[in-house]
C-alpha atoms as a PDB file:
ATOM      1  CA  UNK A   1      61.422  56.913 -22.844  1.00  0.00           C
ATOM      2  CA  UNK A   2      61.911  57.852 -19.055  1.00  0.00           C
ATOM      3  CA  UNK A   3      65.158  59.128 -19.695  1.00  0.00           C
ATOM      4  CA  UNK A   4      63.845  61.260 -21.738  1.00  0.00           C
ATOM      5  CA  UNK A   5      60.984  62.728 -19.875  1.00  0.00           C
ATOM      6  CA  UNK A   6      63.763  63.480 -16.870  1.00  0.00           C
ATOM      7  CA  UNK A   7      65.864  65.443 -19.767  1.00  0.00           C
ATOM      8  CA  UNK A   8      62.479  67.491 -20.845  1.00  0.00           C
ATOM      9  CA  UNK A   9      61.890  68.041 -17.340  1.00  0.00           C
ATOM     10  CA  UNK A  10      65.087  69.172 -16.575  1.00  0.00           C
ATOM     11  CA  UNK A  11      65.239  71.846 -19.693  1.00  0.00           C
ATOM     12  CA  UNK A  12      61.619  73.210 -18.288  1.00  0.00           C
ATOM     13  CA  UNK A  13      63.075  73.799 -14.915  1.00  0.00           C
ATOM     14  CA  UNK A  14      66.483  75.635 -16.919  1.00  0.00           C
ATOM     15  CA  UNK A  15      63.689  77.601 -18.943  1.00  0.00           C
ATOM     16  CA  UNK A  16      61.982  78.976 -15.839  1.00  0.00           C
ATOM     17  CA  UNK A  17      65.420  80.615 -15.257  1.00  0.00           C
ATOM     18  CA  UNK A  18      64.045  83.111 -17.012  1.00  0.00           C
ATOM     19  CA  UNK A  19      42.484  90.806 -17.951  1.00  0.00           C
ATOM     20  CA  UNK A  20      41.419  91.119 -14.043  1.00  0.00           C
ATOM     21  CA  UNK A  21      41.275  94.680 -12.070  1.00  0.00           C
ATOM     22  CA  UNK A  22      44.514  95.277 -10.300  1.00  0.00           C
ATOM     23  CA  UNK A  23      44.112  93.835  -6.758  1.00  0.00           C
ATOM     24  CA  UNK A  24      46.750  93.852  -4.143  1.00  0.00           C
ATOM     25  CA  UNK A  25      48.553  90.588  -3.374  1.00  0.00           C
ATOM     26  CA  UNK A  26      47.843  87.988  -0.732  1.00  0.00           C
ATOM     27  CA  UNK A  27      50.853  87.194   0.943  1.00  0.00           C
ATOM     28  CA  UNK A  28      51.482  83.347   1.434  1.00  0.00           C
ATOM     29  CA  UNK A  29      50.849  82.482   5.518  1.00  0.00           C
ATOM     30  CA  UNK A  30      54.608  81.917   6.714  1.00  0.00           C
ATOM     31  CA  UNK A  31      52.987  79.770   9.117  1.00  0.00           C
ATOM     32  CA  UNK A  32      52.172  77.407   6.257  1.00  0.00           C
ATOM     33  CA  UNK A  33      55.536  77.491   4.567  1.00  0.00           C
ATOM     34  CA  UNK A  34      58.354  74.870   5.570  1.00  0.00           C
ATOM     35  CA  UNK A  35      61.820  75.615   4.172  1.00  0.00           C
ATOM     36  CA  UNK A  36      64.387  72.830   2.810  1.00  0.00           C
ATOM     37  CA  UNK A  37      67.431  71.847   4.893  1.00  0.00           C
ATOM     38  CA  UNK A  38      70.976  72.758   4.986  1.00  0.00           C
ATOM     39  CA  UNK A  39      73.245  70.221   5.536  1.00  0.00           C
ATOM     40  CA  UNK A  40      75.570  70.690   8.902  1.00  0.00           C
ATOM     41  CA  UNK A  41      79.183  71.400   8.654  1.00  0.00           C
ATOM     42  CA  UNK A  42      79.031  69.527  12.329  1.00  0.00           C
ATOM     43  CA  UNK A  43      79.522  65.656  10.462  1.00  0.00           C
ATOM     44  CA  UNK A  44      77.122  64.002  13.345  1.00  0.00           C
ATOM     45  CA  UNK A  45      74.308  66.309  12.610  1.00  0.00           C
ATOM     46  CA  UNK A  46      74.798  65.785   8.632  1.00  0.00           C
ATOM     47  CA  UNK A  47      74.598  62.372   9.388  1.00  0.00           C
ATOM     48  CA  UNK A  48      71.588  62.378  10.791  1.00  0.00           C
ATOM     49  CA  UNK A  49      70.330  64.487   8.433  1.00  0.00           C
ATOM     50  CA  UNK A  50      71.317  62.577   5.445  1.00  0.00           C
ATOM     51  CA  UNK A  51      69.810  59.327   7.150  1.00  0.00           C
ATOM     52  CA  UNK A  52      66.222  61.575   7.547  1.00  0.00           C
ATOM     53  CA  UNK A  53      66.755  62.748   3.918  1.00  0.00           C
ATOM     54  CA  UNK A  54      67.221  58.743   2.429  1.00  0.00           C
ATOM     55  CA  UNK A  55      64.127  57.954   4.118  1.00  0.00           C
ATOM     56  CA  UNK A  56      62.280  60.815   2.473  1.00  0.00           C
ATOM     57  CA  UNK A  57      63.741  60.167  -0.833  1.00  0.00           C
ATOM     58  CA  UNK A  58      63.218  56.563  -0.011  1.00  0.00           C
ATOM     59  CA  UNK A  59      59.068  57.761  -0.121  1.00  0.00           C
ATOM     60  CA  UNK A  60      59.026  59.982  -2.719  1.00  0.00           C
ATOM     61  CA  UNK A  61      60.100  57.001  -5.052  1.00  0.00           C
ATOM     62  CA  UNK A  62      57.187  54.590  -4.129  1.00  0.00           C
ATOM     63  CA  UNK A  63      54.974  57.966  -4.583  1.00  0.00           C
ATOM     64  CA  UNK A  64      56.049  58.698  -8.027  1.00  0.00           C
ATOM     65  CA  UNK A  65      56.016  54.791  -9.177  1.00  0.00           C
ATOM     66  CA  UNK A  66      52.497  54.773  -8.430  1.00  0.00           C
ATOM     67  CA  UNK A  67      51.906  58.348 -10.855  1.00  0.00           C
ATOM     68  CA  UNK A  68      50.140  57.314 -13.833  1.00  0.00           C
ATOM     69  CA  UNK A  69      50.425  59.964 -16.511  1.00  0.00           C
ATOM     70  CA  UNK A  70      46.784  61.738 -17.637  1.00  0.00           C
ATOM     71  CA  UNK A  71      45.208  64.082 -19.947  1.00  0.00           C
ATOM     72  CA  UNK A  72      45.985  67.356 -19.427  1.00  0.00           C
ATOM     73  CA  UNK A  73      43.450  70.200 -18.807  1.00  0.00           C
ATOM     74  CA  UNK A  74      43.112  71.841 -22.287  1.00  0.00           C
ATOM     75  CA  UNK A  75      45.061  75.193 -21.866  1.00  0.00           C
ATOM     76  CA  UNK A  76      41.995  77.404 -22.010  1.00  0.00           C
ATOM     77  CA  UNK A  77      41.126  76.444 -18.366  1.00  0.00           C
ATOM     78  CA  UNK A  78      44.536  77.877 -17.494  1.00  0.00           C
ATOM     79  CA  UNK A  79      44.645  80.691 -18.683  1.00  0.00           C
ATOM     80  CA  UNK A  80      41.640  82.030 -16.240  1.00  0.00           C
ATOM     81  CA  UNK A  81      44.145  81.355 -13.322  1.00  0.00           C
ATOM     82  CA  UNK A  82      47.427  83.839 -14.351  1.00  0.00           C
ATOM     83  CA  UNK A  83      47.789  86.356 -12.308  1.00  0.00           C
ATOM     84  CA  UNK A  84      46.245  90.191 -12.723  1.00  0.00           C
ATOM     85  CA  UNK A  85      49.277  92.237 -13.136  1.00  0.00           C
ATOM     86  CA  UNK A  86      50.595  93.276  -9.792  1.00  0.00           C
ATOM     87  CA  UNK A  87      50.725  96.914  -8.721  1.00  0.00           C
ATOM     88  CA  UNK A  88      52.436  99.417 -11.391  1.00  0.00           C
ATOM     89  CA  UNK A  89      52.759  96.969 -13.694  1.00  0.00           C
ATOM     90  CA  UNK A  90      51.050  96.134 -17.701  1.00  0.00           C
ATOM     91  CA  UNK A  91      49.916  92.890 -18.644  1.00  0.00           C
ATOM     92  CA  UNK A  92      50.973  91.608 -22.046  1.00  0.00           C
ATOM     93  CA  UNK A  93      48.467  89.230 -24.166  1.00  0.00           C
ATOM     94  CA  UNK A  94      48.924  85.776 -22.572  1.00  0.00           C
ATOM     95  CA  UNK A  95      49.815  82.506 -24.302  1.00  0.00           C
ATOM     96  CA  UNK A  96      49.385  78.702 -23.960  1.00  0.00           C
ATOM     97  CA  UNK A  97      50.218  75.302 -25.594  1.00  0.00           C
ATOM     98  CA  UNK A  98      48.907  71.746 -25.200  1.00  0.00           C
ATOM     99  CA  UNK A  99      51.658  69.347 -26.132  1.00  0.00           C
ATOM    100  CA  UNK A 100      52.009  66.044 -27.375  1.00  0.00           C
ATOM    101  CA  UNK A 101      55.624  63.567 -26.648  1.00  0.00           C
ATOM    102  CA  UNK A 102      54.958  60.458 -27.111  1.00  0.00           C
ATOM    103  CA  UNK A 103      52.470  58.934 -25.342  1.00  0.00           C
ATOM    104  CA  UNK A 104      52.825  62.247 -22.715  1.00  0.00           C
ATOM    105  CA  UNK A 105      50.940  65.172 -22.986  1.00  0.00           C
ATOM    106  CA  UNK A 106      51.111  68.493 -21.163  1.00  0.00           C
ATOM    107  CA  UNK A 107      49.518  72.069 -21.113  1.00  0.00           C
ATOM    108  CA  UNK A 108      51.029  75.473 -20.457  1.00  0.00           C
ATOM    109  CA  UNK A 109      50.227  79.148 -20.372  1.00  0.00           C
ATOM    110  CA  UNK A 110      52.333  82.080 -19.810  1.00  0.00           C
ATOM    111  CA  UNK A 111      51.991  85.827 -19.511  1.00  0.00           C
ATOM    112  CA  UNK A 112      54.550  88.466 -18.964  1.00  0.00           C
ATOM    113  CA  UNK A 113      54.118  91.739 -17.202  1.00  0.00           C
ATOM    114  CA  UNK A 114      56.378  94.732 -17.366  1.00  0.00           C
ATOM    115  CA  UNK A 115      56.800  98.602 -15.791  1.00  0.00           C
ATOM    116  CA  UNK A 116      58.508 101.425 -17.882  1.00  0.00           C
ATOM    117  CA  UNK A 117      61.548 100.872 -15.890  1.00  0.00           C
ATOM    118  CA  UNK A 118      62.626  97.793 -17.147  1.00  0.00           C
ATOM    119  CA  UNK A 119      61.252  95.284 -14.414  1.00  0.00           C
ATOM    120  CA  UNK A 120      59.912  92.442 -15.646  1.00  0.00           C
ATOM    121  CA  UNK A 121      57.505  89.575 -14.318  1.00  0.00           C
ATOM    122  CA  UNK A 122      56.898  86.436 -16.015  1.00  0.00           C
ATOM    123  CA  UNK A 123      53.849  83.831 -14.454  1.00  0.00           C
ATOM    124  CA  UNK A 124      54.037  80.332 -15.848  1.00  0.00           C
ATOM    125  CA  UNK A 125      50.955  77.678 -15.171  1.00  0.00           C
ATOM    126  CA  UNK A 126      52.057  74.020 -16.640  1.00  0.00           C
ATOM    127  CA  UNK A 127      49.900  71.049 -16.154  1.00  0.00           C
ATOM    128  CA  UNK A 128      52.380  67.786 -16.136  1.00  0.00           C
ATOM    129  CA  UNK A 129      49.396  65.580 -16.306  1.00  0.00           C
ATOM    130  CA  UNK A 130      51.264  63.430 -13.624  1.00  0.00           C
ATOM    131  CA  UNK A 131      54.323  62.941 -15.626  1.00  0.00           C
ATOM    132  CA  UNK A 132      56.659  61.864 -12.525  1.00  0.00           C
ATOM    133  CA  UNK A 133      59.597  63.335 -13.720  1.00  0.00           C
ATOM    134  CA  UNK A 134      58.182  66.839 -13.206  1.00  0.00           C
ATOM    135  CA  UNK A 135      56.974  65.923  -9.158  1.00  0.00           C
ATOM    136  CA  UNK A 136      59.906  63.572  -8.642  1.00  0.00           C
ATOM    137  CA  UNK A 137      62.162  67.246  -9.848  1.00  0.00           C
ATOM    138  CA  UNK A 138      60.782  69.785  -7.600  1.00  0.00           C
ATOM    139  CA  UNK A 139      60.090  67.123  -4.733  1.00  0.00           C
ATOM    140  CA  UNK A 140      63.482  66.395  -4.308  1.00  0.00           C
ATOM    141  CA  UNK A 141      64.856  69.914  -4.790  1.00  0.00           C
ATOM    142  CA  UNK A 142      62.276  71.227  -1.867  1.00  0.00           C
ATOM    143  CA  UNK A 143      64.091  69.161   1.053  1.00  0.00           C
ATOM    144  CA  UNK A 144      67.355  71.283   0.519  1.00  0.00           C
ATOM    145  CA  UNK A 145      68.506  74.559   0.444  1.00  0.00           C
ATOM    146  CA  UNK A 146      71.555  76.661  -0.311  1.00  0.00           C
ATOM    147  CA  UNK A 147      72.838  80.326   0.797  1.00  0.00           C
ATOM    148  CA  UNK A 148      75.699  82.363   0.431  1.00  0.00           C
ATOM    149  CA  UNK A 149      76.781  85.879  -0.163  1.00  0.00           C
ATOM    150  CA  UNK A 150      75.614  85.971  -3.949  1.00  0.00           C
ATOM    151  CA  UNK A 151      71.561  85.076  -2.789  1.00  0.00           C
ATOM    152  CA  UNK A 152      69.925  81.546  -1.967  1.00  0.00           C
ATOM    153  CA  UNK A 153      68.121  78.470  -3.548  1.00  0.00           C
ATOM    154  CA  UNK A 154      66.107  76.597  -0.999  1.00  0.00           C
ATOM    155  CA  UNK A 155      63.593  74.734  -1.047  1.00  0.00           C
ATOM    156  CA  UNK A 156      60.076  75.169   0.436  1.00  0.00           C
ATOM    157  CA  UNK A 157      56.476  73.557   0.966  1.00  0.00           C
ATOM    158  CA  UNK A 158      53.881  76.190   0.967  1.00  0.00           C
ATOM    159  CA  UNK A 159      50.508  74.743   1.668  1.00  0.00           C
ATOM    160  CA  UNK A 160      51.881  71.153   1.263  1.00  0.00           C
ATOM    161  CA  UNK A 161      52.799  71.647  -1.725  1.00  0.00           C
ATOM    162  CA  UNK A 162      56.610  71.021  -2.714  1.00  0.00           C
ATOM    163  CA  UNK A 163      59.233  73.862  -4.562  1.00  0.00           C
ATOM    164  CA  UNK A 164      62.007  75.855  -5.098  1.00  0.00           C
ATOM    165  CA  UNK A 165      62.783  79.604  -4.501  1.00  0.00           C
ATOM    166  CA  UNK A 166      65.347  81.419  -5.858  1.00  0.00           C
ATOM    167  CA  UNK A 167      66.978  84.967  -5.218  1.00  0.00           C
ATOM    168  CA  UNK A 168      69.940  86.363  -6.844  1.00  0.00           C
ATOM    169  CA  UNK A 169      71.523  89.960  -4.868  1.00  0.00           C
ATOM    170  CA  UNK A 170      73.097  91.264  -7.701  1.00  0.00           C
ATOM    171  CA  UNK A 171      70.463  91.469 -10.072  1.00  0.00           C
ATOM    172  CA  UNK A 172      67.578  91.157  -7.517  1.00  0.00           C
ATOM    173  CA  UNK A 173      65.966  88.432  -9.428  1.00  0.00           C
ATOM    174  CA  UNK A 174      63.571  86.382  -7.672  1.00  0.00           C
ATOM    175  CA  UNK A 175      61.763  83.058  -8.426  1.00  0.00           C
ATOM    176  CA  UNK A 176      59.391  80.653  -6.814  1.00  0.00           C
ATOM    177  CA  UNK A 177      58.596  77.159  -8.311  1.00  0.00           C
ATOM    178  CA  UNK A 178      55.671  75.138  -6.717  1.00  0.00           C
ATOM    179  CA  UNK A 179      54.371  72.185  -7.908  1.00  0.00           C
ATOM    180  CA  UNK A 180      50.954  72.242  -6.870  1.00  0.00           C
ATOM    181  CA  UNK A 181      48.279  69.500  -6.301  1.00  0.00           C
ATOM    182  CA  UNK A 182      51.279  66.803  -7.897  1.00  0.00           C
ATOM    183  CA  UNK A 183      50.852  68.334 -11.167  1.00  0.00           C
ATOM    184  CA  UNK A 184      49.784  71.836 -11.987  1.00  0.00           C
ATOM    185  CA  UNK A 185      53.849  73.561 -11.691  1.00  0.00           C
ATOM    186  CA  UNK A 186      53.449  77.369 -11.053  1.00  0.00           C
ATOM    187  CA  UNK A 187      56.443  79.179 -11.915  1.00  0.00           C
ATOM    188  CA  UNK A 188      57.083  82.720 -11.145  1.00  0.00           C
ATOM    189  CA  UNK A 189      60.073  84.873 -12.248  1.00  0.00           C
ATOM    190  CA  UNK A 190      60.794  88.634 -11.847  1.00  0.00           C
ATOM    191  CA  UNK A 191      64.050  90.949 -11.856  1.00  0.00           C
ATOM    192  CA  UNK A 192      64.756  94.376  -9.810  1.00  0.00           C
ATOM    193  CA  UNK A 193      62.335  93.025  -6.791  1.00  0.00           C
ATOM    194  CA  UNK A 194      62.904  92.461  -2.927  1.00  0.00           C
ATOM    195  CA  UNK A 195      62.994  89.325  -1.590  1.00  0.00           C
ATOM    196  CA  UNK A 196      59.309  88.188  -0.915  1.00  0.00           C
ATOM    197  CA  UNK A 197      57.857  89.628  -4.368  1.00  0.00           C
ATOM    198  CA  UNK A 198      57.546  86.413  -6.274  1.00  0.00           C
ATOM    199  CA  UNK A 199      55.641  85.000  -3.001  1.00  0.00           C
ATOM    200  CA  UNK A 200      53.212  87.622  -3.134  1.00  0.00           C
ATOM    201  CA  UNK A 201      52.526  87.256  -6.835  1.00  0.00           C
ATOM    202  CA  UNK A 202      51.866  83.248  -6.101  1.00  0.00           C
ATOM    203  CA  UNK A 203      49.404  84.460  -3.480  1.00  0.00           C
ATOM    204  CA  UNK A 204      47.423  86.556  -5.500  1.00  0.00           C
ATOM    205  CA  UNK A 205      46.451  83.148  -7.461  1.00  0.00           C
ATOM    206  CA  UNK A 206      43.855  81.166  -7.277  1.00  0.00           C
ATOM    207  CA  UNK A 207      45.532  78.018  -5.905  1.00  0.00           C
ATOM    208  CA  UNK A 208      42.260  76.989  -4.475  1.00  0.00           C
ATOM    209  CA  UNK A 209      40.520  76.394  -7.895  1.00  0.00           C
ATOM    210  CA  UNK A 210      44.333  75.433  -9.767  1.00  0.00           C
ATOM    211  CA  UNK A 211      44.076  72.570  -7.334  1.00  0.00           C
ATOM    212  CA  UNK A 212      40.655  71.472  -8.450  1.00  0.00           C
ATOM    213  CA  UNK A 213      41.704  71.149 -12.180  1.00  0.00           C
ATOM    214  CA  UNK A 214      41.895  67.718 -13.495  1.00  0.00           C
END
C-alpha cells in the first residue's frame, strides 16, 4: 500500500504544475522564510553539506514513522480559507472533494481566478490527514534548491513550515507549495506574474486558522 500512497503523492505534486471583498495581500515576513541549499561545486563544502543533509533526512524519517494517518476535515471547512481574488482579478465558483483510498482519506478544494488578459491563478487547500508520503515529499524537497538561466526550484520554510517554490522566466509562471501544520498542503500557481506574486497570494490566507483545522 505505501508504494502506492508515494505514487499518489507524487502525481498531486505533478498536478500542482498547473466570496470575500478584495483586500490587498500580506506579504510573507522574509525574516521568517529559510531557503533550501545548493550543493557546492567546491567538493569539501558539498561534503559537508551532504553529511548535514543525511542527518536531516536521517530525522525526517523517525518524524514521518511516527505519522498516523486521520480523518480529514470535511471539505466545507476549507473552502472558508481560499483566497479572495487578488487585485484585478475574478473569482470563479470554487470546488472541493473528500476522498476515500483505501484505508486513506483526504480533502481538497480549489478555486481559480483569472483577468481579461489571460493571467491565470489557481489556489489549492488539500488536507493529507497525515498521510506521510505527502510531508515526507515536500520535507525533503524544502532542504534543496536549484537555479539557472531558465528560473529556479528551491526550497523554503516559511513560518516553519516546509515547501517548494517554483519560477519559470519564460513564461513567468510562479508557484509556491507549503505544507502547513504537517498536513494541510497549500498550493499556489499563477502565469504572467513577477517573482514574489505567489508569496503574496499565500499571505493573504488565513494560515493562522488553516493551522488550527483538525
Amino acid at each position: 500500500m505505501r508504494k502506492y500512497i508515494v505514487f499518489f503523492a507524487a502525481l498531486f505534486l505533478a498536478g500542482c504544475n498547473r466570496a470575500a471583498p478584495v483586500q490587498p495581500p500580506v506579504p510573507v515576513n522574509k525574516d521568517k522564510v529559510v531557503e533550501g541549499e545548493e550543493i557546492s561545486k567546491n567538493p569539501f563544502k558539498a561534503i559537508d553539506q551532504v553529511g548535514k543533509l543525511a542527518e536531516k533526512m536521517a530525522a525526517l524519517q523517525k518524524e514521518i514513522e511516527a505519522m498516523k494517518p486521520v480523518d480529514p476535515v470535511p471539505f466545507d471547512k476549507l473552502l472558508p480559507l481560499l483566497p479572495a481574488a487578488p487585485a484585478g482579478y475574478k473569482g470563479e465558483e470554487p470546488t472541493g472533494e473528500t476522498v476515500e483510498f483505501g484505508e486513506f482519506k483526504h480533502s481538497m478544494v480549489e478555486r481559480r481566478y483569472a483577468m481579461d488578459e489571460g493571467k491565470t491563478v489557481s489556489v489549492k487547500i488539500h488536507d493529507a490527514a497525515n498521510i506521510s508520503a505527502f510531508y515526507a515529499a515536500v520535507a525533503a524537497w524544502s532542504m534543496l534548491k536549484r537555479e539557472g538561466t531558465d528560473g529556479y526550484e528551491k526550497g523554503v520554510t516559511i513560518d516553519g513550515n516546509p515547501g517548494v517554490e517554483k519560477y519559470q522566466k519564460a513564461t513567468q509562471t510562479g508557484q509556491l507549495t507549503v505544507m502547513v501544520a504537517k498536513r494541510h498542503l497549500v498550493d499556489i500557481e499563477a502565469n504572467g506574474v513577477p517573482q514574489d506574486f505567489v508569496r503574496k497570494v499565500y499571505g493573504s490566507m488565513d494560515l493562522k486558522k488553516l493551522s488550527s483545522l483538525k
